[in-house]
PDB file of N, CA and C in Angstrom:
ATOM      1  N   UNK A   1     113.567  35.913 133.790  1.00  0.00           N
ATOM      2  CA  UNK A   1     113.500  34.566 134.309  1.00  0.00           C
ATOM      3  C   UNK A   1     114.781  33.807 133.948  1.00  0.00           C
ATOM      4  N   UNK A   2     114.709  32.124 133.639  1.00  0.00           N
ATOM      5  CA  UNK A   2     115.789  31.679 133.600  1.00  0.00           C
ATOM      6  C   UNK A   2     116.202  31.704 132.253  1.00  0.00           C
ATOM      7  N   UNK A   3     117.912  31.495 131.993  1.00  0.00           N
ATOM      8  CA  UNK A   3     117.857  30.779 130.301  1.00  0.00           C
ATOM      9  C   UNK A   3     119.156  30.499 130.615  1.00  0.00           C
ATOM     10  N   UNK A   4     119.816  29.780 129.363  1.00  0.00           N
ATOM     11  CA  UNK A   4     120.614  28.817 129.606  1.00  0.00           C
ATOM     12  C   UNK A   4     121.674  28.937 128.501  1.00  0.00           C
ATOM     13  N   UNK A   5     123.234  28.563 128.179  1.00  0.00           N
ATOM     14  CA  UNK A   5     123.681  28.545 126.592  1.00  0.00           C
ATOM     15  C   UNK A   5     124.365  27.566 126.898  1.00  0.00           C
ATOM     16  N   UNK A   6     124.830  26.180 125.798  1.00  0.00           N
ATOM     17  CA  UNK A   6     125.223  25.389 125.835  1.00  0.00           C
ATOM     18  C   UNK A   6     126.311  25.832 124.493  1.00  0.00           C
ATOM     19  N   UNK A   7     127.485  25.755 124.880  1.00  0.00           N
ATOM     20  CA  UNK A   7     128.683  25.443 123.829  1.00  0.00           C
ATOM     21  C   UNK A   7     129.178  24.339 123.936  1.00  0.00           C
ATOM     22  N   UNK A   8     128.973  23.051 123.102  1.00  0.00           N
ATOM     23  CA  UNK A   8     129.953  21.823 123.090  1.00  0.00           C
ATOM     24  C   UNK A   8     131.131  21.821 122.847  1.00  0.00           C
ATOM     25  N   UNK A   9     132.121  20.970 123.195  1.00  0.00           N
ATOM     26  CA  UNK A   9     133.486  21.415 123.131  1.00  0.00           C
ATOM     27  C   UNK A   9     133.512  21.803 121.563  1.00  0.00           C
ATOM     28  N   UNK A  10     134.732  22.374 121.406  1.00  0.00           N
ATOM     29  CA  UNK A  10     134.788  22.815 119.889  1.00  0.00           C
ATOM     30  C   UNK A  10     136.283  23.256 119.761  1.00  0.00           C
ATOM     31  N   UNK A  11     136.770  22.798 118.911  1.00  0.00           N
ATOM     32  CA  UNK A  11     138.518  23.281 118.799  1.00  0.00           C
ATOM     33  C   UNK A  11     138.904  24.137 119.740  1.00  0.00           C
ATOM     34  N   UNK A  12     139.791  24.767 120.240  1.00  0.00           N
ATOM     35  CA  UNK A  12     140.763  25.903 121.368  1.00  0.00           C
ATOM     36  C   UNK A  12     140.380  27.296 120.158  1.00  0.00           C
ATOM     37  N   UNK A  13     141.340  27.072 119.394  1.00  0.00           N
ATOM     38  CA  UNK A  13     141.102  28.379 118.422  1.00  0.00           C
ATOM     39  C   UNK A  13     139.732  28.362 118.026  1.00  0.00           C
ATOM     40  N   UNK A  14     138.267  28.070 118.247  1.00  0.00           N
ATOM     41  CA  UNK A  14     137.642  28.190 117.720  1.00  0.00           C
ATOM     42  C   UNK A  14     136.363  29.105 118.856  1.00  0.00           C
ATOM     43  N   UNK A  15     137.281  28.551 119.989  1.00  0.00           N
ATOM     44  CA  UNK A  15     135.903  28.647 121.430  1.00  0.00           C
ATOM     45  C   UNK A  15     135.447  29.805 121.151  1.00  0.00           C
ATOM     46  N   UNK A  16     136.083  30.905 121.295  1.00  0.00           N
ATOM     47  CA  UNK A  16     135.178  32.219 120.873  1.00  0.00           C
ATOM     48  C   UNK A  16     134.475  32.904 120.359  1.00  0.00           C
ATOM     49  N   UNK A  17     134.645  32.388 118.512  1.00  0.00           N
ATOM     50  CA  UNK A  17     133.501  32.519 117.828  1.00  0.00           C
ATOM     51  C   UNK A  17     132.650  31.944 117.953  1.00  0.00           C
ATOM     52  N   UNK A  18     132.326  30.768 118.486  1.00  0.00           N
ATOM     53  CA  UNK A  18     131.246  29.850 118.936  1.00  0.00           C
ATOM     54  C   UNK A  18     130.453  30.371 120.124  1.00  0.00           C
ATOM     55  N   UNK A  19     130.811  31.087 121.108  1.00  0.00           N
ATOM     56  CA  UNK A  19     130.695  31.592 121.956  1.00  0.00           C
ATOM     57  C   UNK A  19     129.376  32.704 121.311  1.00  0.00           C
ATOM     58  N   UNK A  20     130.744  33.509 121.151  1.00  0.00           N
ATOM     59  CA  UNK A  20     129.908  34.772 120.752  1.00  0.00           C
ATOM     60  C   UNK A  20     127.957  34.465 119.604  1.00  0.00           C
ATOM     61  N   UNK A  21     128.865  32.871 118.680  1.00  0.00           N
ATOM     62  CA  UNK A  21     127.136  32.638 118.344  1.00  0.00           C
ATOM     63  C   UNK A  21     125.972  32.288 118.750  1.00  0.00           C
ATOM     64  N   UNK A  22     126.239  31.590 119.846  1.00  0.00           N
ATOM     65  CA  UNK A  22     125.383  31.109 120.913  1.00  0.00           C
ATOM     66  C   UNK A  22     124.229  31.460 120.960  1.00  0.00           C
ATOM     67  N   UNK A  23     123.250  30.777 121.184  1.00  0.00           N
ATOM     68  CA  UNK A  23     121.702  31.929 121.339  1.00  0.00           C
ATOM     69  C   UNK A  23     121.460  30.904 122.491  1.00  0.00           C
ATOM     70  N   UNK A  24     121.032  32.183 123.535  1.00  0.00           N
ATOM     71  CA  UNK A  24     120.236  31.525 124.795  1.00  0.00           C
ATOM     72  C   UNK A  24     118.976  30.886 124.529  1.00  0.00           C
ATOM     73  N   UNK A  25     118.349  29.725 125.151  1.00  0.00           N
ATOM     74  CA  UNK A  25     116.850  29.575 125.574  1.00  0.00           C
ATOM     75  C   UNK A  25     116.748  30.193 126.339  1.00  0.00           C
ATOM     76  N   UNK A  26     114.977  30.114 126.930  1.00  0.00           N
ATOM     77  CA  UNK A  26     114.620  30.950 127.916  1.00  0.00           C
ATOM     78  C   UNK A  26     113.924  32.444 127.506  1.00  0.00           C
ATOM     79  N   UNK A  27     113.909  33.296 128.189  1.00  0.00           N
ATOM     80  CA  UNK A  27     113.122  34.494 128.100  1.00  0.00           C
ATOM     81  C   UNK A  27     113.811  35.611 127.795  1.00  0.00           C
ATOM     82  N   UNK A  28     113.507  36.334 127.415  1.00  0.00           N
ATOM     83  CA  UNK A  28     114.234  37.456 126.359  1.00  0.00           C
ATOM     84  C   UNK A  28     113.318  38.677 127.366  1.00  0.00           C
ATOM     85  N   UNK A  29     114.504  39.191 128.013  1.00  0.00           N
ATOM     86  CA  UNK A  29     114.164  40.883 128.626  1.00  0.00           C
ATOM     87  C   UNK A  29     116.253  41.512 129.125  1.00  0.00           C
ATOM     88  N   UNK A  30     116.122  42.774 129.109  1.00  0.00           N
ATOM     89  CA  UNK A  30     117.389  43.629 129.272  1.00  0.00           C
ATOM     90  C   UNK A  30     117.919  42.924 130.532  1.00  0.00           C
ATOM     91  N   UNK A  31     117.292  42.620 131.502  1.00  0.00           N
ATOM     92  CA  UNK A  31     118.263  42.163 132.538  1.00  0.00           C
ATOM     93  C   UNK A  31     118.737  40.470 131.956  1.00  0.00           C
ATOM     94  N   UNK A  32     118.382  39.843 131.323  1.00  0.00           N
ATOM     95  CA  UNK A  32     118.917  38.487 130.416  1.00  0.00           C
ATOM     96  C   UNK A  32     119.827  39.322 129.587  1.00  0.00           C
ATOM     97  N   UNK A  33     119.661  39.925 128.806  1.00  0.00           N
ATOM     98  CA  UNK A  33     120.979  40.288 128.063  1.00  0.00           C
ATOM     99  C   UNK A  33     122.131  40.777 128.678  1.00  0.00           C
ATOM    100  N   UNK A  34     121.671  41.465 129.678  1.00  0.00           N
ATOM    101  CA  UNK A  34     122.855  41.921 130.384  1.00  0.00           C
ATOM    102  C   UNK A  34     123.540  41.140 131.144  1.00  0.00           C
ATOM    103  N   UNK A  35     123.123  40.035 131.686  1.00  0.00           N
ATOM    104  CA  UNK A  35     123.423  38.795 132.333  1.00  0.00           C
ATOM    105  C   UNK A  35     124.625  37.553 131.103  1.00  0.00           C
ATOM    106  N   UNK A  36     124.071  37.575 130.068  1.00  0.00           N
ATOM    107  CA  UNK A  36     124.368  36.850 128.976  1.00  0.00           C
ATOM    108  C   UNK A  36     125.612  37.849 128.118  1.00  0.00           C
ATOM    109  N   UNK A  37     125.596  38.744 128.234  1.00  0.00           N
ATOM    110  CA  UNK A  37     127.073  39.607 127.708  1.00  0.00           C
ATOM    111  C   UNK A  37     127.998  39.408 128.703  1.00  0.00           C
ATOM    112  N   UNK A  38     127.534  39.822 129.519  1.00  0.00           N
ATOM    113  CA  UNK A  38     128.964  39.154 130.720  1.00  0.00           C
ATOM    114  C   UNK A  38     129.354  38.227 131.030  1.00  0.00           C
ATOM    115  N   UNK A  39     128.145  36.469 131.216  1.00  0.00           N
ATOM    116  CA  UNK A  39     128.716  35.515 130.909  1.00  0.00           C
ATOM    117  C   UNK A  39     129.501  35.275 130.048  1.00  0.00           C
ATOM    118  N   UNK A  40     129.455  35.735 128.786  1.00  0.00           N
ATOM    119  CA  UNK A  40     130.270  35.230 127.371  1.00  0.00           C
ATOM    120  C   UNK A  40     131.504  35.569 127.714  1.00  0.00           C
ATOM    121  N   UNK A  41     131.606  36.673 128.114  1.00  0.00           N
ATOM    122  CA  UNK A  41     132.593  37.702 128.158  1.00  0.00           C
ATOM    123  C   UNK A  41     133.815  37.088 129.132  1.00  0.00           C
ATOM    124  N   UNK A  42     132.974  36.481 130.560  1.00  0.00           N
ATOM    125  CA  UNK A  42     133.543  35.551 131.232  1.00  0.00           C
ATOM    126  C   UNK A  42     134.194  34.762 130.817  1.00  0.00           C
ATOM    127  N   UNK A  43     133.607  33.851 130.042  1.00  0.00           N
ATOM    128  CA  UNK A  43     134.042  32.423 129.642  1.00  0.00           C
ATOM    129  C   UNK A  43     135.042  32.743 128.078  1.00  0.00           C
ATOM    130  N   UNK A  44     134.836  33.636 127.733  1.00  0.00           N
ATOM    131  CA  UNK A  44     136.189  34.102 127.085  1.00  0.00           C
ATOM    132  C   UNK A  44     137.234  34.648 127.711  1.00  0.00           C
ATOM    133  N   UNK A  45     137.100  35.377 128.632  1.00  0.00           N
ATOM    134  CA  UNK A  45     138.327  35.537 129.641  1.00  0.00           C
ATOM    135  C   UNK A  45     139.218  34.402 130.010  1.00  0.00           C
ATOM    136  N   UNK A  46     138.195  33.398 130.379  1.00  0.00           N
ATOM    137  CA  UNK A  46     139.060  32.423 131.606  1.00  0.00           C
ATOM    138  C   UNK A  46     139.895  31.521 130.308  1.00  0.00           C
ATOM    139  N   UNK A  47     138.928  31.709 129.363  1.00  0.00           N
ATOM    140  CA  UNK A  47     139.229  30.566 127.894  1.00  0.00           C
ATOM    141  C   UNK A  47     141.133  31.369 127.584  1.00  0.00           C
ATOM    142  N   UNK A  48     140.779  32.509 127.801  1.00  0.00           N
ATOM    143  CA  UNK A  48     142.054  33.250 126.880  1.00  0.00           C
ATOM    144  C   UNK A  48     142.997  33.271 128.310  1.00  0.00           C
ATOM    145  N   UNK A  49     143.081  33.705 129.149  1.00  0.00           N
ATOM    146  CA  UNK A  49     143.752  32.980 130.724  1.00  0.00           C
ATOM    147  C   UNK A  49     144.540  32.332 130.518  1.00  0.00           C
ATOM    148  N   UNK A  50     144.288  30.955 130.274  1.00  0.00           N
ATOM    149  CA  UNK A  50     144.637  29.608 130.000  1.00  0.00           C
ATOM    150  C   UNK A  50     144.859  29.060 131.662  1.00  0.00           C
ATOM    151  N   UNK A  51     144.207  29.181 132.427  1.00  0.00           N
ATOM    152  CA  UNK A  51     143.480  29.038 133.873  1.00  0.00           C
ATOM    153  C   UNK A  51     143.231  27.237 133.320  1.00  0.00           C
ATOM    154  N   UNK A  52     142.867  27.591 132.212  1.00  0.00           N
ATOM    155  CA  UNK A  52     142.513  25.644 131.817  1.00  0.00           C
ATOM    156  C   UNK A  52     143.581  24.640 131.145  1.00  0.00           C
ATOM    157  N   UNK A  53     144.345  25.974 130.696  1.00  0.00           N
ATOM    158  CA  UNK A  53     145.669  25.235 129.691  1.00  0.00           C
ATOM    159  C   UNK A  53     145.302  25.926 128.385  1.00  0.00           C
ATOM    160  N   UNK A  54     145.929  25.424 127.525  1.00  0.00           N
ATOM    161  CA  UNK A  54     145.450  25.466 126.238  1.00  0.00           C
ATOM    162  C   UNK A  54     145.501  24.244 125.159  1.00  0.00           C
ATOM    163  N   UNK A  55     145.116  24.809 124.257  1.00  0.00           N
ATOM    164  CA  UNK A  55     145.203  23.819 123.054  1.00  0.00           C
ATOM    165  C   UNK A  55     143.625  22.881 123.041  1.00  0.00           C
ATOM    166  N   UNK A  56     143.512  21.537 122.792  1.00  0.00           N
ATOM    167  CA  UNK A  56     142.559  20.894 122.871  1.00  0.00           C
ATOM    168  C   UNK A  56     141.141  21.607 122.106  1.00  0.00           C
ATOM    169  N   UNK A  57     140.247  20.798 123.244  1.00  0.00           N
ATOM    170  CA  UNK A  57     138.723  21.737 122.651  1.00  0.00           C
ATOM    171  C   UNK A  57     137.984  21.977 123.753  1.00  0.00           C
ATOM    172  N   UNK A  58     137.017  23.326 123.588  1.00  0.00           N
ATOM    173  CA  UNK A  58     136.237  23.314 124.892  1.00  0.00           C
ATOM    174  C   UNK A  58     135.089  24.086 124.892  1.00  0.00           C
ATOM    175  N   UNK A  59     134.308  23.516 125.751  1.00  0.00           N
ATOM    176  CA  UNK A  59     132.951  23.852 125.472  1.00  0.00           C
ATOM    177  C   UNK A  59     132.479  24.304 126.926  1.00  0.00           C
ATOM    178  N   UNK A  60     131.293  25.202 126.914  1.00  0.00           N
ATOM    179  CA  UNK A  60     130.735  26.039 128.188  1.00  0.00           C
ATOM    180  C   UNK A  60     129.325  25.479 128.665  1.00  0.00           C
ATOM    181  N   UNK A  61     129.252  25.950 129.555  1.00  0.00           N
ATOM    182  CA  UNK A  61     127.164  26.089 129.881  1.00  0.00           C
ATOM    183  C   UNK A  61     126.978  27.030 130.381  1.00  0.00           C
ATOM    184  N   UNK A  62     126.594  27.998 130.013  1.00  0.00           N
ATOM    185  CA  UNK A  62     126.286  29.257 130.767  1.00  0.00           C
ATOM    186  C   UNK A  62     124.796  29.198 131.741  1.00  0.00           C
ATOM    187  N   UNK A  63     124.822  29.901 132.530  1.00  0.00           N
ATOM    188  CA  UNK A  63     123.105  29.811 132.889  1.00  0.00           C
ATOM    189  C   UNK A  63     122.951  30.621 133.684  1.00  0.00           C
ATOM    190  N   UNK A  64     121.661  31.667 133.787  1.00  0.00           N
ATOM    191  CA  UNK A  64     121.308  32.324 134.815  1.00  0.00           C
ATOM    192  C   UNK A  64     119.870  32.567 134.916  1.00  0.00           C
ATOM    193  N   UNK A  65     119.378  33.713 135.751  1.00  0.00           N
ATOM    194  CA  UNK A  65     118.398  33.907 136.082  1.00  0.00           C
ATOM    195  C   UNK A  65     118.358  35.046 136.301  1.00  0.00           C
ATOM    196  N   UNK A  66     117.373  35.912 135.925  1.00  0.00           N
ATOM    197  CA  UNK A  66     117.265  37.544 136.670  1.00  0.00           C
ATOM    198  C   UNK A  66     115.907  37.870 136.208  1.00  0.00           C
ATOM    199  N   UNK A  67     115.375  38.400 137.678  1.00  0.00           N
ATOM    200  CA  UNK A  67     114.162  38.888 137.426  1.00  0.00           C
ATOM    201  C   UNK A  67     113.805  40.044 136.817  1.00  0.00           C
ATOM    202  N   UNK A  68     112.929  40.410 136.956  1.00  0.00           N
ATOM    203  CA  UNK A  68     112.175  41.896 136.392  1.00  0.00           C
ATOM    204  C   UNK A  68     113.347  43.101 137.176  1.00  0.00           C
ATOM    205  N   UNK A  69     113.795  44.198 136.677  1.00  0.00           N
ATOM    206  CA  UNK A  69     114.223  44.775 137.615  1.00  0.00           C
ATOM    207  C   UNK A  69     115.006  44.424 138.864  1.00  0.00           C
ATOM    208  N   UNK A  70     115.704  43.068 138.655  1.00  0.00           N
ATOM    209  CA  UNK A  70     116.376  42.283 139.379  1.00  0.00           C
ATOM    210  C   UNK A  70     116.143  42.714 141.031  1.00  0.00           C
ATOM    211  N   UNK A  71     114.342  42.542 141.017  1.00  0.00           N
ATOM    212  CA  UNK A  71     114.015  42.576 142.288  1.00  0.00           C
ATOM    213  C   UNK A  71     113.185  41.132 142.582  1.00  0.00           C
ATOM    214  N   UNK A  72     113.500  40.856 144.014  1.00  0.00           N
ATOM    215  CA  UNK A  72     112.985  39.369 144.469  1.00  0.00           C
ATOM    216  C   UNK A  72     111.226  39.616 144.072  1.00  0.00           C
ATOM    217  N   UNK A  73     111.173  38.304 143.603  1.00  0.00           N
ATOM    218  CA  UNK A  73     109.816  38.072 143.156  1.00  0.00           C
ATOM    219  C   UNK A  73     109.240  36.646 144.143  1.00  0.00           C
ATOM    220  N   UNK A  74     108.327  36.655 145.009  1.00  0.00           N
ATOM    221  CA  UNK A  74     107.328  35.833 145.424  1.00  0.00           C
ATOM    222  C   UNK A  74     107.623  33.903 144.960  1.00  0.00           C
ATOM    223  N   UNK A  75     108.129  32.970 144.848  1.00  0.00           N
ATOM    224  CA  UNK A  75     107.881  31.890 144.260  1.00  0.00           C
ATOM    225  C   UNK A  75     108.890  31.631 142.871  1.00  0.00           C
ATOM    226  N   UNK A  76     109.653  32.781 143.016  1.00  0.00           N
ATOM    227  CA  UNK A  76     111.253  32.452 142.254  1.00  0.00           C
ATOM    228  C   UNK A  76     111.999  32.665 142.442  1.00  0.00           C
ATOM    229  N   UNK A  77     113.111  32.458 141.750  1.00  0.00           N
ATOM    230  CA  UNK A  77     114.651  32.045 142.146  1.00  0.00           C
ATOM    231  C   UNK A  77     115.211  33.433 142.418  1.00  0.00           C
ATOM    232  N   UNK A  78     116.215  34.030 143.108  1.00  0.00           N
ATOM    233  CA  UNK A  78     116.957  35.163 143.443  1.00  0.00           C
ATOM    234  C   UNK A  78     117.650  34.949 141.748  1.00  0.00           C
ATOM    235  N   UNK A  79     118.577  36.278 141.762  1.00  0.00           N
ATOM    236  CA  UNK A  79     119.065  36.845 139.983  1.00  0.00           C
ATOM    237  C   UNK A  79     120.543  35.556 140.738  1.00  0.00           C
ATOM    238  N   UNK A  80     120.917  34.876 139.835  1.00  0.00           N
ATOM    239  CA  UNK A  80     122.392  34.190 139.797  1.00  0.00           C
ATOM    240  C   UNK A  80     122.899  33.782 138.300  1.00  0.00           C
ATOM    241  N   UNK A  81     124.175  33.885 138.527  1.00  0.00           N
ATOM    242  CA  UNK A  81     124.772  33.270 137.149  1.00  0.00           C
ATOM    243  C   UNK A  81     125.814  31.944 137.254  1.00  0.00           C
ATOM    244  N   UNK A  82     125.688  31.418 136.746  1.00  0.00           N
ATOM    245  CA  UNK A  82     126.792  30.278 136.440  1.00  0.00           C
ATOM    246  C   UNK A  82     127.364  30.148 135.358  1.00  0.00           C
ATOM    247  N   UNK A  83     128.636  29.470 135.201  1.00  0.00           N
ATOM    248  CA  UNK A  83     129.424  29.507 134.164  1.00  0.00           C
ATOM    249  C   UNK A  83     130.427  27.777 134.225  1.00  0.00           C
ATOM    250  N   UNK A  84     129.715  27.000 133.512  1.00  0.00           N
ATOM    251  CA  UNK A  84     130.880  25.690 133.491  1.00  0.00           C
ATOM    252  C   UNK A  84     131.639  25.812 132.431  1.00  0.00           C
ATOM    253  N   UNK A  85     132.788  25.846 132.664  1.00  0.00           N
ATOM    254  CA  UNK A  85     133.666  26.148 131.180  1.00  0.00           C
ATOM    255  C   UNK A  85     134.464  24.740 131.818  1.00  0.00           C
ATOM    256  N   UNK A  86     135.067  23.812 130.271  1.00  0.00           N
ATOM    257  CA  UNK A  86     136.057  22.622 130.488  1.00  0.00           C
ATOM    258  C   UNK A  86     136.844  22.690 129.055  1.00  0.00           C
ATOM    259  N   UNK A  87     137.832  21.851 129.606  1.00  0.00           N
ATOM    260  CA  UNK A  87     138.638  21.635 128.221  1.00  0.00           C
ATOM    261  C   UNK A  87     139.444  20.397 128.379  1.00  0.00           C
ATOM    262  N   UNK A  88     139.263  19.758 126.988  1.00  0.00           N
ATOM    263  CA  UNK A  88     139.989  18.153 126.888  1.00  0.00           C
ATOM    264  C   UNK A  88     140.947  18.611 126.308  1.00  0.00           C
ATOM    265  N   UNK A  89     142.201  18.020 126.736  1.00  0.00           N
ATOM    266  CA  UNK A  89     143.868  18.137 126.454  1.00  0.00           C
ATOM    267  C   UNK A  89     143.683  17.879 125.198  1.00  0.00           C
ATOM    268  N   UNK A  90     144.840  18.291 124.024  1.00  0.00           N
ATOM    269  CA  UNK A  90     145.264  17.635 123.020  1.00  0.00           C
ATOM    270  C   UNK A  90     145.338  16.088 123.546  1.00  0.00           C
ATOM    271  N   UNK A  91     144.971  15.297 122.192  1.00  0.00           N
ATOM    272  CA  UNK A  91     145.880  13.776 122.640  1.00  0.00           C
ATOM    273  C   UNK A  91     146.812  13.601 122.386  1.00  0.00           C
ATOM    274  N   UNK A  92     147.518  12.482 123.902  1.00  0.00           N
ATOM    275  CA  UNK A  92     148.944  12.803 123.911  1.00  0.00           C
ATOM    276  C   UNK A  92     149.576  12.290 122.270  1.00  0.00           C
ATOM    277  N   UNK A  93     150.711  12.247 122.044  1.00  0.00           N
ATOM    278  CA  UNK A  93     151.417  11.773 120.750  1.00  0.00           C
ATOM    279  C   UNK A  93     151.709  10.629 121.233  1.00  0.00           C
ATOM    280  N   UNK A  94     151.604   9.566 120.530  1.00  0.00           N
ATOM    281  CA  UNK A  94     152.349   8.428 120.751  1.00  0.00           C
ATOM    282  C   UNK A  94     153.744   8.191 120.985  1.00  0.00           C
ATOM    283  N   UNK A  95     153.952   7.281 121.594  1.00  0.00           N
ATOM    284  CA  UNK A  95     155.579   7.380 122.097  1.00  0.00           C
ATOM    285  C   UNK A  95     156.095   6.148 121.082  1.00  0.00           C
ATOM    286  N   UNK A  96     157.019   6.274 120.333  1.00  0.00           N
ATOM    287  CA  UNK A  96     157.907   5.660 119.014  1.00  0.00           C
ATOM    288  C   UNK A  96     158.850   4.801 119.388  1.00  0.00           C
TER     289      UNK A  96
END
């Protein structure tokens, strides 16, 4: 079924171990884990990229869904994943 991981922003050098501690809500079966290793995995990619920049701090929301045997079930959602990853700039330095 569904579950969800919330990382609040958190230092640049830090996003990953935070990542990796994360514990989903939601329901606990092999197609969620397998869903939830590759999100992480994602959002450490794009984090290490720098697709966002670097430096600053940044925080994720992971979220998906997968059924039993990631076959359509009657009155729920198809298997999907999402991934919001952001990051706030350093602040600028003051100008002297």
């Amino acid at each position: 079924m569904s579950w969800t991981i919330s990382v609040p922003a958190v230092p640049a050098s830090e996003f990953e171990a935070a990542v990796d501690r994360a514990v989903a809500t939601g329901e606990d079966s092999s197609e969620h884990a397998a869903q939830i290793e590759v999100a992480k995995e994602m959002a450490k990619r794009v984090h290490r990229s720098g697709a966002l920049g670097h430096g600053g701090s940044v925080g994720v929301t992971l979220s998906g869904h997968a059924n039993a045997h990631h076959e359509a079930r009657a009155g729920f959602a198809n298997d999907h994943l999402s991934i919001n990853l952001y990051r706030n700039p350093p602040e600028p330095t003051p100008e002297k």
